[in-house]
C-alpha atoms as a PDB file:
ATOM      1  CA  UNK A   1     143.755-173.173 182.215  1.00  0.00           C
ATOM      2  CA  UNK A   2     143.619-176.710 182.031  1.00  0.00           C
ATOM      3  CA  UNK A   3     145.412-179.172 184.170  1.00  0.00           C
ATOM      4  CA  UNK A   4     146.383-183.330 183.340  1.00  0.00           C
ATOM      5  CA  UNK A   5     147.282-186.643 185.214  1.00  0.00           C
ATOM      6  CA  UNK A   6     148.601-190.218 184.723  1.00  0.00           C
ATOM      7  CA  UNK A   7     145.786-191.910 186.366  1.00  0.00           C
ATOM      8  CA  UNK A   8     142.423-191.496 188.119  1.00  0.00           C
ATOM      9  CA  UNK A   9     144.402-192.254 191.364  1.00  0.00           C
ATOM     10  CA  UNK A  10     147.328-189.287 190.355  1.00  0.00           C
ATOM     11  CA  UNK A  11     146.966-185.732 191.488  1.00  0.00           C
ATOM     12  CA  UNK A  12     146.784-183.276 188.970  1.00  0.00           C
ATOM     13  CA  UNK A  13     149.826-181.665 187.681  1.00  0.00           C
ATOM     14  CA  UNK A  14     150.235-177.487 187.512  1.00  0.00           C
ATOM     15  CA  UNK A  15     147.591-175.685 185.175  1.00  0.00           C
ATOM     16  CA  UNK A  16     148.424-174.545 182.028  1.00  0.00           C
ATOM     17  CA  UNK A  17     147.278-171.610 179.703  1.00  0.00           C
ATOM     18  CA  UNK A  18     145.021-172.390 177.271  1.00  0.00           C
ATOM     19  CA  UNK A  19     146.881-170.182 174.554  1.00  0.00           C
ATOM     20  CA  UNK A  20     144.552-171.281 171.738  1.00  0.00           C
ATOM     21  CA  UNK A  21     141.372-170.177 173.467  1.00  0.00           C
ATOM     22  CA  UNK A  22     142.990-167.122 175.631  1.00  0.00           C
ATOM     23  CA  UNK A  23     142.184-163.377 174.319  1.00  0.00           C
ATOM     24  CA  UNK A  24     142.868-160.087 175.305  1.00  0.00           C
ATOM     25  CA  UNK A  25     139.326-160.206 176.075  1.00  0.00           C
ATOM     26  CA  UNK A  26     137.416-161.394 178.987  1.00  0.00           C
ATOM     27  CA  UNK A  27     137.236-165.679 178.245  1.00  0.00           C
ATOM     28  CA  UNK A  28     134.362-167.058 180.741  1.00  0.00           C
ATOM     29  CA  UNK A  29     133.127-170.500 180.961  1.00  0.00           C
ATOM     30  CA  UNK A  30     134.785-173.449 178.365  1.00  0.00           C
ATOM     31  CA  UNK A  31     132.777-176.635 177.336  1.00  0.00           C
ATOM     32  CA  UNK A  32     133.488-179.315 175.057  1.00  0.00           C
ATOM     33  CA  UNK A  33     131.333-182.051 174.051  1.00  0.00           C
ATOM     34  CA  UNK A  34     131.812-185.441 175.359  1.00  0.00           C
ATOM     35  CA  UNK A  35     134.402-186.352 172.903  1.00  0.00           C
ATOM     36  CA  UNK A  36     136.050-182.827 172.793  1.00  0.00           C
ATOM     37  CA  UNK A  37     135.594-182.324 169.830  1.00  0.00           C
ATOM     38  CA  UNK A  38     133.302-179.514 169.621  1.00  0.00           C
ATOM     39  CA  UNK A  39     133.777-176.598 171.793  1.00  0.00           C
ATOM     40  CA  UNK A  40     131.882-173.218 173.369  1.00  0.00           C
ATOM     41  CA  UNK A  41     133.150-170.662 174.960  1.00  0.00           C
ATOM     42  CA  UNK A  42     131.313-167.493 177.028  1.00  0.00           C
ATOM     43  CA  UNK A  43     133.229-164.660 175.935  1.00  0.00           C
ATOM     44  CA  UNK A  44     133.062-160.821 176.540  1.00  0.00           C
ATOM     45  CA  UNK A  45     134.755-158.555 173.977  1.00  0.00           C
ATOM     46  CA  UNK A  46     132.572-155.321 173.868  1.00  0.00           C
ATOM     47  CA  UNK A  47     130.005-155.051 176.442  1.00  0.00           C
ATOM     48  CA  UNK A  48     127.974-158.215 177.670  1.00  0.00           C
ATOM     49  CA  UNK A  49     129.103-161.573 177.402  1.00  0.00           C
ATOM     50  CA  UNK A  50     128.233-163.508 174.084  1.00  0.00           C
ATOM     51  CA  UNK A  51     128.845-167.342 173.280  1.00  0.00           C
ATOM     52  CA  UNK A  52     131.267-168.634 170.772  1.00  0.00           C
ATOM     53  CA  UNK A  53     131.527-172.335 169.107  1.00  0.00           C
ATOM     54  CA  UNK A  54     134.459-174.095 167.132  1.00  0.00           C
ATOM     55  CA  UNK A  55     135.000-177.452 165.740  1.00  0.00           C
ATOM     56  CA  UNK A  56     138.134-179.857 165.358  1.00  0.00           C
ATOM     57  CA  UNK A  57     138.646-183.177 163.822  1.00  0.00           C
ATOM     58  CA  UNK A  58     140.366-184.472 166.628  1.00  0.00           C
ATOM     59  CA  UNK A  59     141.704-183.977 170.467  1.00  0.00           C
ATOM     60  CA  UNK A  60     145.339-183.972 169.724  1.00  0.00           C
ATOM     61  CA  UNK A  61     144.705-180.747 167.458  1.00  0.00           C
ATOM     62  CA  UNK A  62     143.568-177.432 168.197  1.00  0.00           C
ATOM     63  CA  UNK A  63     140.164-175.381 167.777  1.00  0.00           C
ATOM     64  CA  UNK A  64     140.312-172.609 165.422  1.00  0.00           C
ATOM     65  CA  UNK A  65     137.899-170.437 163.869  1.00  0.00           C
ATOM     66  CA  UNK A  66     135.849-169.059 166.726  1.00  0.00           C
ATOM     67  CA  UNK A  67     132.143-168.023 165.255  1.00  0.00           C
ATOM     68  CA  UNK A  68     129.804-166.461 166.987  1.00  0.00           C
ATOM     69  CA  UNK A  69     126.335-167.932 167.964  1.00  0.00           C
ATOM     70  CA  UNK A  70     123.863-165.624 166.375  1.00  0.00           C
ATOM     71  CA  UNK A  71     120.572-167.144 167.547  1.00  0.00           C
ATOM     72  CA  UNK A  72     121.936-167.026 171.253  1.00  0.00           C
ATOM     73  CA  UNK A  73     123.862-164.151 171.498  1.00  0.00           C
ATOM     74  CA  UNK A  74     121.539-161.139 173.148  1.00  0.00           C
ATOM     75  CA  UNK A  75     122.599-157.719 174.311  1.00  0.00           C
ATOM     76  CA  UNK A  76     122.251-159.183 177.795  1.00  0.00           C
ATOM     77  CA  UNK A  77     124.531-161.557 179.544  1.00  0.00           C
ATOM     78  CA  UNK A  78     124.917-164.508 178.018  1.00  0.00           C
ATOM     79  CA  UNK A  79     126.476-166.640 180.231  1.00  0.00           C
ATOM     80  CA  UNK A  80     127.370-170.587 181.636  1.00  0.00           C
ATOM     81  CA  UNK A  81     127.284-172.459 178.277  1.00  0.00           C
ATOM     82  CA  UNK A  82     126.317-176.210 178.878  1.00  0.00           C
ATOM     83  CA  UNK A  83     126.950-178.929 175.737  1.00  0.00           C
ATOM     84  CA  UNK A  84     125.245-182.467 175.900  1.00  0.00           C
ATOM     85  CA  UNK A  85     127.334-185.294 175.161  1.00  0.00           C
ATOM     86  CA  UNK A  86     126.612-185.468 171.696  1.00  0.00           C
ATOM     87  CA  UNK A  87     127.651-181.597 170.732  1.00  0.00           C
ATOM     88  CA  UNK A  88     123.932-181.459 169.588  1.00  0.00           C
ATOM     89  CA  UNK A  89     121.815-179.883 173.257  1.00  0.00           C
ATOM     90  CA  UNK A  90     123.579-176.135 174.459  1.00  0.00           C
ATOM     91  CA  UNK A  91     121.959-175.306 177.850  1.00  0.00           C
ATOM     92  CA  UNK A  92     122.997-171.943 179.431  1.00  0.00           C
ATOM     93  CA  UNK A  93     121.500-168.949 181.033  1.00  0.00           C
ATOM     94  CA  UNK A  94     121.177-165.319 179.775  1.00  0.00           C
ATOM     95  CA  UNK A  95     118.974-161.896 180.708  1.00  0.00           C
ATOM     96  CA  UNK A  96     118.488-160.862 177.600  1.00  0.00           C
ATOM     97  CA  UNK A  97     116.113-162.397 175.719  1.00  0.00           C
ATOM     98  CA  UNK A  98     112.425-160.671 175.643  1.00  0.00           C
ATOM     99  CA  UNK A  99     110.518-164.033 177.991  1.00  0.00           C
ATOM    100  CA  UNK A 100     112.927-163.881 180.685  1.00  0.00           C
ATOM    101  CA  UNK A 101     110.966-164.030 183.667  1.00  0.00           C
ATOM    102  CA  UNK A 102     113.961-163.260 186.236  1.00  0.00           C
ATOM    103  CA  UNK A 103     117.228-161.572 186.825  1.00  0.00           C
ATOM    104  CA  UNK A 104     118.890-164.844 184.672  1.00  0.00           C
ATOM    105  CA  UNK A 105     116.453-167.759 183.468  1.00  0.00           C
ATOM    106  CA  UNK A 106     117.923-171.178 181.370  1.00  0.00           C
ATOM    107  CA  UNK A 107     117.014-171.974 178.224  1.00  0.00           C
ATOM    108  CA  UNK A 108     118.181-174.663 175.977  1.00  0.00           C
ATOM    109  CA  UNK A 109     119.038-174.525 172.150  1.00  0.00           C
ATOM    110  CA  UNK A 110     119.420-177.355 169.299  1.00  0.00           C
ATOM    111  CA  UNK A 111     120.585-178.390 166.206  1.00  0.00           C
ATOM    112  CA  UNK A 112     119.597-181.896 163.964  1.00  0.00           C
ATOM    113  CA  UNK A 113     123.924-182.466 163.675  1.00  0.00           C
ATOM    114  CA  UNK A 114     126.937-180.769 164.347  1.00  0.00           C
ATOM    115  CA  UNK A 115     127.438-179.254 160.408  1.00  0.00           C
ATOM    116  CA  UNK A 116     123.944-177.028 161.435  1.00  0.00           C
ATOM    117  CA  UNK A 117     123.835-173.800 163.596  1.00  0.00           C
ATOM    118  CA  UNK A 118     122.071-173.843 166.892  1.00  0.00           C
ATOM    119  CA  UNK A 119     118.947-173.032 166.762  1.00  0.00           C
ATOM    120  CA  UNK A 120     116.612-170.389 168.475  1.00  0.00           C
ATOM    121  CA  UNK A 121     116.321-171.413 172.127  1.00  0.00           C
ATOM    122  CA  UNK A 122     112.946-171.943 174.460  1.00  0.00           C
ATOM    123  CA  UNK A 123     112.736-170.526 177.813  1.00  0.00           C
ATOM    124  CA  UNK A 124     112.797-173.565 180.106  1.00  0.00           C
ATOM    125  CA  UNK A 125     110.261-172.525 182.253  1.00  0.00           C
ATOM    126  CA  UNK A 126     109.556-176.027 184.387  1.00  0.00           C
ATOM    127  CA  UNK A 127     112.888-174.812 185.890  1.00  0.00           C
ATOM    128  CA  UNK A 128     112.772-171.043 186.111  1.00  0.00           C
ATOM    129  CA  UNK A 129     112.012-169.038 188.743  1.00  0.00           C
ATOM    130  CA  UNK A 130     111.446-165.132 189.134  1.00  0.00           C
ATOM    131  CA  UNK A 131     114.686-164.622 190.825  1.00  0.00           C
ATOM    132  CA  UNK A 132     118.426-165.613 189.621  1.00  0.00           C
ATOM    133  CA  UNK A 133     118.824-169.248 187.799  1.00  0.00           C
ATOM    134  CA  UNK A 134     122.186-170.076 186.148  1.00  0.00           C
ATOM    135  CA  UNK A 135     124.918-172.694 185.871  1.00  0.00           C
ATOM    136  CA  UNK A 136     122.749-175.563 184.009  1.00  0.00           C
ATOM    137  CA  UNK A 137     124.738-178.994 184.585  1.00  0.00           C
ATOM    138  CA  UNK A 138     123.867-181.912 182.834  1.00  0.00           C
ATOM    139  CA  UNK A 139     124.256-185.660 183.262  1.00  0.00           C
ATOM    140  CA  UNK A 140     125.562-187.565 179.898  1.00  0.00           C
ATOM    141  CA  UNK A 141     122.249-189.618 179.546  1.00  0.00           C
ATOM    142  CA  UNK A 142     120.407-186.090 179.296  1.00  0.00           C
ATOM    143  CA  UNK A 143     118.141-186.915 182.676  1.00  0.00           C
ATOM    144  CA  UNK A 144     119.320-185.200 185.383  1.00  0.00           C
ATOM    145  CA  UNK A 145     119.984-181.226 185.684  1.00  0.00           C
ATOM    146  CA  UNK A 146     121.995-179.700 188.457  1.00  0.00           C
ATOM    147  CA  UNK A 147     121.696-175.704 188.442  1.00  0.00           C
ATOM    148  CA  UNK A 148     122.304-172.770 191.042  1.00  0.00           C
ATOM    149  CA  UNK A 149     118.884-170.610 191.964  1.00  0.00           C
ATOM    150  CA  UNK A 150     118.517-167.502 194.196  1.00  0.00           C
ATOM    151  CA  UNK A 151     114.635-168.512 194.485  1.00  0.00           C
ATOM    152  CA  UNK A 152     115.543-169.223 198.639  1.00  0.00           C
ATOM    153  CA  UNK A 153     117.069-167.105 200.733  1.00  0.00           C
ATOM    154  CA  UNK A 154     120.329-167.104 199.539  1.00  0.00           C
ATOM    155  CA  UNK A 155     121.369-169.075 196.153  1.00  0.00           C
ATOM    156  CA  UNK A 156     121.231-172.708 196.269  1.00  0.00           C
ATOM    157  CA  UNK A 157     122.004-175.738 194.071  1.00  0.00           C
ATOM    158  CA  UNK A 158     118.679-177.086 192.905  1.00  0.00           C
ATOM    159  CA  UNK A 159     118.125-180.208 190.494  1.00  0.00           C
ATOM    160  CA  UNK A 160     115.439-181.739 188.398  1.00  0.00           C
ATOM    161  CA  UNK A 161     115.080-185.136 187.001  1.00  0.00           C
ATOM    162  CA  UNK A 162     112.989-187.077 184.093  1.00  0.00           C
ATOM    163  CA  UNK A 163     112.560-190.422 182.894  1.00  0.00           C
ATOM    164  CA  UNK A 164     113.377-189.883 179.645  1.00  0.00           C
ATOM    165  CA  UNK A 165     114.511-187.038 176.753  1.00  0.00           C
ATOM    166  CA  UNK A 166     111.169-186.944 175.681  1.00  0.00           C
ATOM    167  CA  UNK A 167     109.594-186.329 178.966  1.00  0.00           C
ATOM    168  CA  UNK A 168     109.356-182.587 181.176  1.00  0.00           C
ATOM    169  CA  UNK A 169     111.489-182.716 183.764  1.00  0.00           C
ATOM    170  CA  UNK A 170     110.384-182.766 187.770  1.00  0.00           C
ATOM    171  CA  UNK A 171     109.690-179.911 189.750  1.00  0.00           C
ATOM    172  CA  UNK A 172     113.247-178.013 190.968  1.00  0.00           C
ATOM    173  CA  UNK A 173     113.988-179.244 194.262  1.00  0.00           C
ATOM    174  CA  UNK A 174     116.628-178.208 196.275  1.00  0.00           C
ATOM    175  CA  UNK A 175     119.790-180.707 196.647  1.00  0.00           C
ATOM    176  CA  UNK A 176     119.444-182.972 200.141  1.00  0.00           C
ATOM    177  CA  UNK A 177     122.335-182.599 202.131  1.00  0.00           C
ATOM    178  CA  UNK A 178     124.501-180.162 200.234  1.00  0.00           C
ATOM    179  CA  UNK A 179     123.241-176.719 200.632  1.00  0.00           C
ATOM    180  CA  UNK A 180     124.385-174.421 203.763  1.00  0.00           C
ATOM    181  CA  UNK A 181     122.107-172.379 205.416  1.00  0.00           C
ATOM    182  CA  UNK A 182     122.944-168.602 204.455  1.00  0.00           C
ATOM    183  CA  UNK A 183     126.011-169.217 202.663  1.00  0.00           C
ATOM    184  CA  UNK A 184     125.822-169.468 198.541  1.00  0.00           C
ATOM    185  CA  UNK A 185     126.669-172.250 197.145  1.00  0.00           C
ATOM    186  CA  UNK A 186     126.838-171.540 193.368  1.00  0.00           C
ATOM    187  CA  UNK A 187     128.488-173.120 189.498  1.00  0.00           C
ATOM    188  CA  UNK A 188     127.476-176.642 189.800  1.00  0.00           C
ATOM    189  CA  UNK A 189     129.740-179.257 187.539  1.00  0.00           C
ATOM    190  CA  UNK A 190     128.266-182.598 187.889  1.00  0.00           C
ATOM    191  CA  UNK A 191     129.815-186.037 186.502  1.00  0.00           C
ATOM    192  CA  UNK A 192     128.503-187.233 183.113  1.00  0.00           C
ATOM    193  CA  UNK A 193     127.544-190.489 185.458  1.00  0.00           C
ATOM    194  CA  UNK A 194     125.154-188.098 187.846  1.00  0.00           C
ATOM    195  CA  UNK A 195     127.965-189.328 190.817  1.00  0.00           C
ATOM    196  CA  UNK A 196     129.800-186.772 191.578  1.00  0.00           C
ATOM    197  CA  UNK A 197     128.803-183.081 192.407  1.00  0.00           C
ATOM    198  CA  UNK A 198     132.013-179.899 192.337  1.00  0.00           C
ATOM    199  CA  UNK A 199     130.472-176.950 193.140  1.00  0.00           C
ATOM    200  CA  UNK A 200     131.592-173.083 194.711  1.00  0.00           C
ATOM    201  CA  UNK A 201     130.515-172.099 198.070  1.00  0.00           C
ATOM    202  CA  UNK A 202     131.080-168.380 198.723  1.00  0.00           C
ATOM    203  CA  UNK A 203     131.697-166.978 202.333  1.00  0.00           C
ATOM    204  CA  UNK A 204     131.898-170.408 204.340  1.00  0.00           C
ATOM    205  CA  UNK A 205     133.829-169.701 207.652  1.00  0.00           C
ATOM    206  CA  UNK A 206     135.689-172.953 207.066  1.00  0.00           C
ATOM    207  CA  UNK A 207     136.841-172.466 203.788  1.00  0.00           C
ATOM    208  CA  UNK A 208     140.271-171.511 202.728  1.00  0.00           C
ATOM    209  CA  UNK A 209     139.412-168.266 200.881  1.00  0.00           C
ATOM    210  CA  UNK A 210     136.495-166.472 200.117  1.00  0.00           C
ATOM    211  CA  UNK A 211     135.280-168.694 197.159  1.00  0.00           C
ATOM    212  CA  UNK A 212     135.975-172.485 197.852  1.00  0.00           C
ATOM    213  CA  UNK A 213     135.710-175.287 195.880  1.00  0.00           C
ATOM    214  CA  UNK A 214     133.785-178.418 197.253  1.00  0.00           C
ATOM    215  CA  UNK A 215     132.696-181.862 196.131  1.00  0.00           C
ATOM    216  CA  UNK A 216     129.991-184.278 196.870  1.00  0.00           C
ATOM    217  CA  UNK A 217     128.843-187.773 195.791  1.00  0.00           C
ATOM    218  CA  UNK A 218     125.775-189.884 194.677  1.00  0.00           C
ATOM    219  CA  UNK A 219     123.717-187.289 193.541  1.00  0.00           C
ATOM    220  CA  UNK A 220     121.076-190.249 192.309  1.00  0.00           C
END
């Protein structure tokens, strides 16, 4: 579903279906690159979720031709795809490729321009840990990664910074201020400025339901 407004200041209006991405199947996590114009969808058909990409020449019209990613695509779960500004970066998590070293670890695939597939993806393993690590978030200038991890007690929202795209990024740390003790707080969607932090939080006593959604600024 998507959702629209007049202004910044506006509320948002009531969702609507996404008819030209909707299937009979099960249609996960949607990302477009920073000028929508290249999209990826998680999406599971026959057994595990696998990762789909499309192309279209402009925002008023619609994606079509849905192809799979071969180099991603595992018999695993393939799940939370990520695309850097450019359309050019797809961060995501999976279990199923052969150097996973936990339950879900990130990795991060590439291509030289948007007429190329993505390529075969790295393990990212300054960021993962033995345990559960999903949900990779990325700022627009490519330095900053927000991304949940079950390495504590319960799963947490963890981030890691770098000086620049050529550099290795810092070591995970978890996010001052944010996390609750004993309650998960999961799906990180940070703002391509690094400002603004919308995450889940799962079982907090406070909370409307038994998934909220909650927000947080000045992440840097």
């Amino acid at each position: 579903y998507y959702a629209v407004r007049p202004d910044r200041t506006a509320p948002f209006g009531p969702p609507t279906a996404l008819t030209e991405l909707n299937t009979d199947d099960h249609d996960h996590r949607y990302e477009t690159s920073f000028d929508g114009l290249v999209g990826v969808i998680s999406r599971q058909s026959a057994g595990n979720p696998d990762f789909y990409v499309a192309q279209r020449a402009s925002t008023s019209g619609a994606f079509t031709d849905w192809t799979p990613i071969a180099a991603l695509n595992t018999s695993g779960n393939d799940f939370d795809p990520h695309l850097s500004a450019d359309g050019l970066q797809l961060w995501y998590s999976t279990s199923g490729r052969v150097d996973t070293v936990g339950e879900l670890d990130l990795y991060l695939s590439e291509r030289p321009d948007r007429s190329s597939p993505f390529g075969p993806p790295p393990n990212i393993a300054e960021l993962n840990s033995t345990s559960h690590d999903s949900n990779p978030a990325l700022t627009s200038d490519g330095l900053t990664i927000v991304f949940t991890s079950c390495r504590t007690d319960t799963c947490d929202l963890f981030y890691v910074t770098r000086a620049s795209t050529s550099e290795s990024f810092s070591t995970p740390a978890m996010i001052p201020n944010v996390n609750s003790d004993s309650i998960a707080d999961v799906e990180p969607y940070v703002s391509r400025d690094g400002c603004e932090l919308f995450f889940g939080r799962i079982g907090d006593p406070a909370a409307t339901g038994g998934w909220d959604i909650f927000y947080s600024t000045v992440l840097r």
